[in-house]
Protein backbone atom coordinates (compact mmCIF):
# COMPACT_ATOMS: atom_id res chain seq x y z
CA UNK A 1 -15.13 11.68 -13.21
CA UNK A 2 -16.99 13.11 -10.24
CA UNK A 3 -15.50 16.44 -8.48
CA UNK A 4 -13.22 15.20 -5.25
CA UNK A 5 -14.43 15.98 -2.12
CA UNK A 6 -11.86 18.23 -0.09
CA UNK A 7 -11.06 14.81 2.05
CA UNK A 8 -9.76 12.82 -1.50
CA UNK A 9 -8.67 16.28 -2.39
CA UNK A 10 -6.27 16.54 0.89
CA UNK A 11 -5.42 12.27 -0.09
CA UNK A 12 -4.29 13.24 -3.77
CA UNK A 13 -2.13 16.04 -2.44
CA UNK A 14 -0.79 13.55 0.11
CA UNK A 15 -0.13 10.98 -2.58
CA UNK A 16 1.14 12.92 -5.19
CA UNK A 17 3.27 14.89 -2.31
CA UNK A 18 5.18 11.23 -1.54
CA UNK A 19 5.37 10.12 -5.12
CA UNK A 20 7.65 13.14 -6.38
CA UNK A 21 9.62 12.84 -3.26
CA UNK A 22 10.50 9.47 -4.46
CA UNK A 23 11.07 10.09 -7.74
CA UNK A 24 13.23 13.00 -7.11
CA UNK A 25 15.06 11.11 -4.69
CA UNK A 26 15.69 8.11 -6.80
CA UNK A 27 16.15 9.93 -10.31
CA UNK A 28 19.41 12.16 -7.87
CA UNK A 29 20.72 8.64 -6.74
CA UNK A 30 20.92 7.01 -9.72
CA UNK A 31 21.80 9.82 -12.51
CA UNK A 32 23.95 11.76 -10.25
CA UNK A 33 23.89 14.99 -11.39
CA UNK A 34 26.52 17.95 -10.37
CA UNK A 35 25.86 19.18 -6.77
CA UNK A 36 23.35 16.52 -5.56
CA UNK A 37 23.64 13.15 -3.72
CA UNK A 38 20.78 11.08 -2.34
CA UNK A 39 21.01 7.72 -1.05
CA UNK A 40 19.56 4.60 -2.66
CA UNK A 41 16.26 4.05 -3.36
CA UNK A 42 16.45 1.19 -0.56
CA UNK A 43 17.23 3.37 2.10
CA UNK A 44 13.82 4.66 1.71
CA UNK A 45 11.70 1.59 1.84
CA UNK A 46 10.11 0.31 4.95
CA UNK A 47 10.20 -3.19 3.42
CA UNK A 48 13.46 -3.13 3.75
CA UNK A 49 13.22 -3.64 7.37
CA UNK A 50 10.91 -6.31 7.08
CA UNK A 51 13.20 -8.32 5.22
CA UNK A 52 16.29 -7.70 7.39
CA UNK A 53 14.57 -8.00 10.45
CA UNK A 54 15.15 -11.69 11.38
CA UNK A 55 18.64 -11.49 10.15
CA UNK A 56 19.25 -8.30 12.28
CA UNK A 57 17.40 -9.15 15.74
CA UNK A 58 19.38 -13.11 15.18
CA UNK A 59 22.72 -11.86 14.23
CA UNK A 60 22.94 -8.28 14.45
CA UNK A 61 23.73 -8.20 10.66
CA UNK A 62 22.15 -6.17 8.10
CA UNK A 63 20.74 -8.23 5.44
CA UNK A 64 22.48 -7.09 1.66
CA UNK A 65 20.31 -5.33 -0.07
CA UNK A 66 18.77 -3.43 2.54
CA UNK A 67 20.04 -0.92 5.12
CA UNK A 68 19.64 0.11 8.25
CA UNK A 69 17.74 3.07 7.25
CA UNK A 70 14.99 0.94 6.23
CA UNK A 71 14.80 -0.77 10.15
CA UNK A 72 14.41 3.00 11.07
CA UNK A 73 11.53 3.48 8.55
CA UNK A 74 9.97 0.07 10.01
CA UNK A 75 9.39 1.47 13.05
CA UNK A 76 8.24 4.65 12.24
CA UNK A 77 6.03 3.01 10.09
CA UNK A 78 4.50 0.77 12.52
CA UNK A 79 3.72 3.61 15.23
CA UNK A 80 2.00 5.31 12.28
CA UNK A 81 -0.33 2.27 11.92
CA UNK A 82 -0.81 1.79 15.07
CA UNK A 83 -2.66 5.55 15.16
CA UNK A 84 -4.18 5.67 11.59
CA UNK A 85 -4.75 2.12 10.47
CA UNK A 86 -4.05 1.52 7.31
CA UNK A 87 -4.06 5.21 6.22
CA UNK A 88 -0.09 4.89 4.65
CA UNK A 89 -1.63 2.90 1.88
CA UNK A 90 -4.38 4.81 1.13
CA UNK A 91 -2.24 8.30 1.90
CA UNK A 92 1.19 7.68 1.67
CA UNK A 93 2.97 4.86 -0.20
CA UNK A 94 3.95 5.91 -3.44
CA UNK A 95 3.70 2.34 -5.86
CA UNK A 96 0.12 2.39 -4.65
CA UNK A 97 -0.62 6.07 -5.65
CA UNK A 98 0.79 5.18 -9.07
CA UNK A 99 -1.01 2.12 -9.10
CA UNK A 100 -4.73 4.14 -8.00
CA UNK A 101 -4.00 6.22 -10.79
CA UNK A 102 -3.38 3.84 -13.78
CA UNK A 103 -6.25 2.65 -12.84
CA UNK A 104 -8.23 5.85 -12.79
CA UNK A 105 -6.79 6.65 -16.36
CA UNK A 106 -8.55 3.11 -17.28
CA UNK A 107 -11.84 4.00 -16.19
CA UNK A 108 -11.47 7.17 -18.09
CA UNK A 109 -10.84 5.08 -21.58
CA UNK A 110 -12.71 1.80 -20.38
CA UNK A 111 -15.44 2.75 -17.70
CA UNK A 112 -15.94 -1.03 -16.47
CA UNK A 113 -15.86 -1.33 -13.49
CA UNK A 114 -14.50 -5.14 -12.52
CA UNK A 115 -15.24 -6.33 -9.08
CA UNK A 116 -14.93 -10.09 -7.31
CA UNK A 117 -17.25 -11.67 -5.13
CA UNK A 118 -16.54 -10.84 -2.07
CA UNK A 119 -15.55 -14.23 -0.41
CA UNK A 120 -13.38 -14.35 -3.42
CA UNK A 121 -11.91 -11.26 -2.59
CA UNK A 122 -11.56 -11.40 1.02
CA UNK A 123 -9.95 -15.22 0.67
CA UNK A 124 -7.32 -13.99 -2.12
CA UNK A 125 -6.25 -10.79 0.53
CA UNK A 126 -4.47 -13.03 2.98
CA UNK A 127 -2.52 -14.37 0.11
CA UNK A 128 -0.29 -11.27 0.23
CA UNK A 129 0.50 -12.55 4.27
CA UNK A 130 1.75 -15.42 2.58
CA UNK A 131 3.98 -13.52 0.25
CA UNK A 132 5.25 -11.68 2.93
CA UNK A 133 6.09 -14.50 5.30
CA UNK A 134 7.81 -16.52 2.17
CA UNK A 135 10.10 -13.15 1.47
CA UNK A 136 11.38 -12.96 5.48
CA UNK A 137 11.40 -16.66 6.03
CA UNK A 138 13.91 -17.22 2.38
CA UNK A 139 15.40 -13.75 2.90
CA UNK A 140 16.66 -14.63 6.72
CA UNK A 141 17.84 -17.91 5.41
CA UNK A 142 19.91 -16.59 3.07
CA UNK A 143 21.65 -14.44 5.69
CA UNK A 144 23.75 -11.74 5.31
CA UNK A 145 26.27 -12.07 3.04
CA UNK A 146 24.02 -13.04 -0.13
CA UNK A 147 22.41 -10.91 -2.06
CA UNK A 148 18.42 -10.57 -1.38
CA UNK A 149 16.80 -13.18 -3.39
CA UNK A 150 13.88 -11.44 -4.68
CA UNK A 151 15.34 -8.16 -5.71
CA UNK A 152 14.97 -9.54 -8.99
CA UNK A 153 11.62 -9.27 -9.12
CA UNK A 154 10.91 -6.50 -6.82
CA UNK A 155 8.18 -3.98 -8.44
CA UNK A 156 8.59 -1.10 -6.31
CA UNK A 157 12.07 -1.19 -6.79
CA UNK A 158 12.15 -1.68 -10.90
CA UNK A 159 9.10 0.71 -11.04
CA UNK A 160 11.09 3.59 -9.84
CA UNK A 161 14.71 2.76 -11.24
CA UNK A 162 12.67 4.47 -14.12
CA UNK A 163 14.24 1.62 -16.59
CA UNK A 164 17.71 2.00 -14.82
CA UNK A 165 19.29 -1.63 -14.74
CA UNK A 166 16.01 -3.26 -15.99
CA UNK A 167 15.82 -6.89 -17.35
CA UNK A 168 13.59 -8.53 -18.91
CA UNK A 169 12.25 -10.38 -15.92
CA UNK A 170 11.40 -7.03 -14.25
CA UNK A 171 9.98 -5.80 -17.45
CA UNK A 172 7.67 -9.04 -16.72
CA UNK A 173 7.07 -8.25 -12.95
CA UNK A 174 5.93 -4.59 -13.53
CA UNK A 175 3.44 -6.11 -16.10
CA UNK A 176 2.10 -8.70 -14.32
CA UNK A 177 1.34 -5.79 -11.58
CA UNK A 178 0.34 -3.01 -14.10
CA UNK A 179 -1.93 -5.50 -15.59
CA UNK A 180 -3.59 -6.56 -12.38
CA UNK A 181 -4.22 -3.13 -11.25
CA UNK A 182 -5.45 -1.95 -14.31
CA UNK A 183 -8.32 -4.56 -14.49
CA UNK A 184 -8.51 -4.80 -10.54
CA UNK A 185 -8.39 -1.45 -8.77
CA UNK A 186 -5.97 -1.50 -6.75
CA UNK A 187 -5.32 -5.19 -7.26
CA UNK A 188 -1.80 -5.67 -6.46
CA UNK A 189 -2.16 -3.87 -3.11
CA UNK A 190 -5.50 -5.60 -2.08
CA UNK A 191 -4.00 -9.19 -2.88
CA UNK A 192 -0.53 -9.38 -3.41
CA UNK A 193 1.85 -6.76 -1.56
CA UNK A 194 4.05 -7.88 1.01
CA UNK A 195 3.86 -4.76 3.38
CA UNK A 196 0.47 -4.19 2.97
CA UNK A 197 0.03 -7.48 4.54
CA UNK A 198 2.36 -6.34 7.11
CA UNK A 199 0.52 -2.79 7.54
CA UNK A 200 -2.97 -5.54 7.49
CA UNK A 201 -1.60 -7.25 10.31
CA UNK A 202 -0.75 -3.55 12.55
CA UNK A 203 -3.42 -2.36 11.73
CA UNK A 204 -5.97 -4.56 13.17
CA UNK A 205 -4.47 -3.29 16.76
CA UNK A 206 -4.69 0.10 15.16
CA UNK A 207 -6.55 3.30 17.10
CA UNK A 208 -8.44 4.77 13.74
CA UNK A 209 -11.28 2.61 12.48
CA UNK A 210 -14.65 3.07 10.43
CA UNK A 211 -17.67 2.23 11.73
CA UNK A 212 -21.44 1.59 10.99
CA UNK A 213 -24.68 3.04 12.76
CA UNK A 214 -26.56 0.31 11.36
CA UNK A 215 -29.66 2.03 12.71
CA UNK A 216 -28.38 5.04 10.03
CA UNK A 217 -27.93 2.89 7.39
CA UNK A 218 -30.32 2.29 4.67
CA UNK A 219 -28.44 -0.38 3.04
CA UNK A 220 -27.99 1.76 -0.27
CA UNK A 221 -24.35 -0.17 -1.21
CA UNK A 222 -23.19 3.18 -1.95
CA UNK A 223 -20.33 2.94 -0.02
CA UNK A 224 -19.47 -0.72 -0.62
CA UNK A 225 -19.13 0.82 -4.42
CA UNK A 226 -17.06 3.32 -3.77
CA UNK A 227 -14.20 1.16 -1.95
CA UNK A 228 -11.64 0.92 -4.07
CA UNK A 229 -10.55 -2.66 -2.37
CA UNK A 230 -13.52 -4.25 -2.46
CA UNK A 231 -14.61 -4.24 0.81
CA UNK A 232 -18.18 -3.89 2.26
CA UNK A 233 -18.35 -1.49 4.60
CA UNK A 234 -22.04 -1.38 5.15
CA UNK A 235 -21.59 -4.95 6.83
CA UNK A 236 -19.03 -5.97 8.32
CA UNK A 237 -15.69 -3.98 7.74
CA UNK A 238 -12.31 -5.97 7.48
CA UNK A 239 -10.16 -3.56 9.05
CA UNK A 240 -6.81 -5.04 8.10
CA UNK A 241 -7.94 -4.73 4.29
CA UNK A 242 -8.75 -1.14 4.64
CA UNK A 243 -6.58 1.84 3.22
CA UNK A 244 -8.75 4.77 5.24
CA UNK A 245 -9.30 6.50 2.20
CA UNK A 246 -12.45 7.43 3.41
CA UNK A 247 -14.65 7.27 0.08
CA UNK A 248 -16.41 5.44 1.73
CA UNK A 249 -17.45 7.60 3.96
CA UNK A 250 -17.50 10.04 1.59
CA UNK A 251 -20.10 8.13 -0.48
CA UNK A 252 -22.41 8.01 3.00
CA UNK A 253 -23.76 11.41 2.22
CA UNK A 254 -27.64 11.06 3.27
CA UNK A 255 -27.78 9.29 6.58
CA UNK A 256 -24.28 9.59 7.33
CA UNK A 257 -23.94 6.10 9.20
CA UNK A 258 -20.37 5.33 8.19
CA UNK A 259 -18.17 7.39 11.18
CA UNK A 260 -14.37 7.70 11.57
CA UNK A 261 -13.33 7.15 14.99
CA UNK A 262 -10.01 7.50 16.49
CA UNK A 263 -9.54 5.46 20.02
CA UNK A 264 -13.14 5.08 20.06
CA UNK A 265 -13.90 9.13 19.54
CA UNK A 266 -15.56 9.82 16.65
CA UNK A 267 -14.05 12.86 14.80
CA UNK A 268 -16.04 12.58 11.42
């Protein structure tokens, strides 16, 4: 494995960072130990929102299942799109860090590196809009005073229950997801998640975006192998795909033609 640069250096401490929040916060909730509280793991999940948020602007009711916490988190997470793109799923959300690195630890005992074409691969990325409009659309007509009907197979939410109330069907879902993302990098985020294709959709009016000198570029594909969603940044750049992880750019180390720009400044 090639030495980080200080930018995925900075990302990993971000990630990991978020990750042991989580975990600390949901290992308190559900264990309970003497002298500490914390508040369940659905107060802090932005999808949350996403799933009450017919319900709540219709009714004013908060769906079951979620809380208003997670409305809260909605917002705040859309305002941080709207500046850095897609840079909370590259950065910040803490099933995908977990996800990055199982796959990492594959490459380490398997060094394959499985890619798909790229029309493939950009067809199969709006299925995860799909999944996201099925989850509000059944979740708003359910209403408020059901239970949300896809808890059940929620992977975020079994994933870090740490085997806390697990059934088998969740035992299913997190190896359906595991499985994906260890033969896909990053599979489950690039084609499947729900608010990733809600953080897709922000992001496309977002202010921080990659871009190509393609007077620079030398069409070495160096950076279309280092994406780790199987984009192709040294054409042209689906920004509501991209996690601003910046290997890309990273990977641009002779001519430098890939830039960062924020509101049209370039700052990298």
């Amino acid at each position: 494995m090639k030495k980080p640069t200080l930018t995925q250096t900075m990302r990993y401490a971000t990630q990991w960072g978020m990750l042991l929040y989580l975990a600390s916060i949901s290992t308190t909730h559900m264990y309970r130990w003497p002298g500490t509280s914390a508040g369940p793991l659905d107060a802090y999940c932005p999808m949350g929102g996403l799933e009450t948020l017919l319900t709540f602007t219709t009714s004013g009711q908060i769906a079951r299942g979620t809380n208003f916490n997670s409305l809260l988190l909605l917002g705040a997470l859309t305002i941080l799109v709207l500046i850095f793109s897609g840079g909370f799923c590259g950065y910040m959300c803490p099933f995908g860090t977990v996800l990055e690195w199982v796959y990492k630890i594959r490459k380490l005992l398997w060094k394959k590196t499985v890619r798909l074409p790229n029309k493939l691969s950009s067809a199969l990325s709006y299925t995860r809009y799909g999944v996201l409009i099925l989850i509000m659309l059944v979740t708003f007509a359910v209403g408020h005073k059901l239970s949300l009907p896809f808890i059940q197979i929620d992977p975020y939410r079994a994933f870090f229950h740490f085997g806390y109330e697990m059934n088998l069907r969740l035992w299913i879902v997190l190896g359906v997801v595991f499985g994906l993302s260890i033969v896909l990098e990053r599979g489950f985020c690039a084609y499947l998640c729900p608010l990733g294709g809600y953080v897709g959709l922000v992001s496309l009016a977002g202010f921080t975006k990659i871009k190509n000198n393609g007077e620079k570029c030398i069409d070495c594909k160096l950076c279309d192998r280092a994406c780790p969603v199987n984009l192709t940044p040294s054409g042209k750049l689906e920004h509501h795909r991209c996690i601003m992880c910046f290997r890309c750019v990273d990977a641009c180390v002779g001519t430098k033609s890939l830039r960062v720009s924020l509101a049209d400044k370039e700052w990298r």
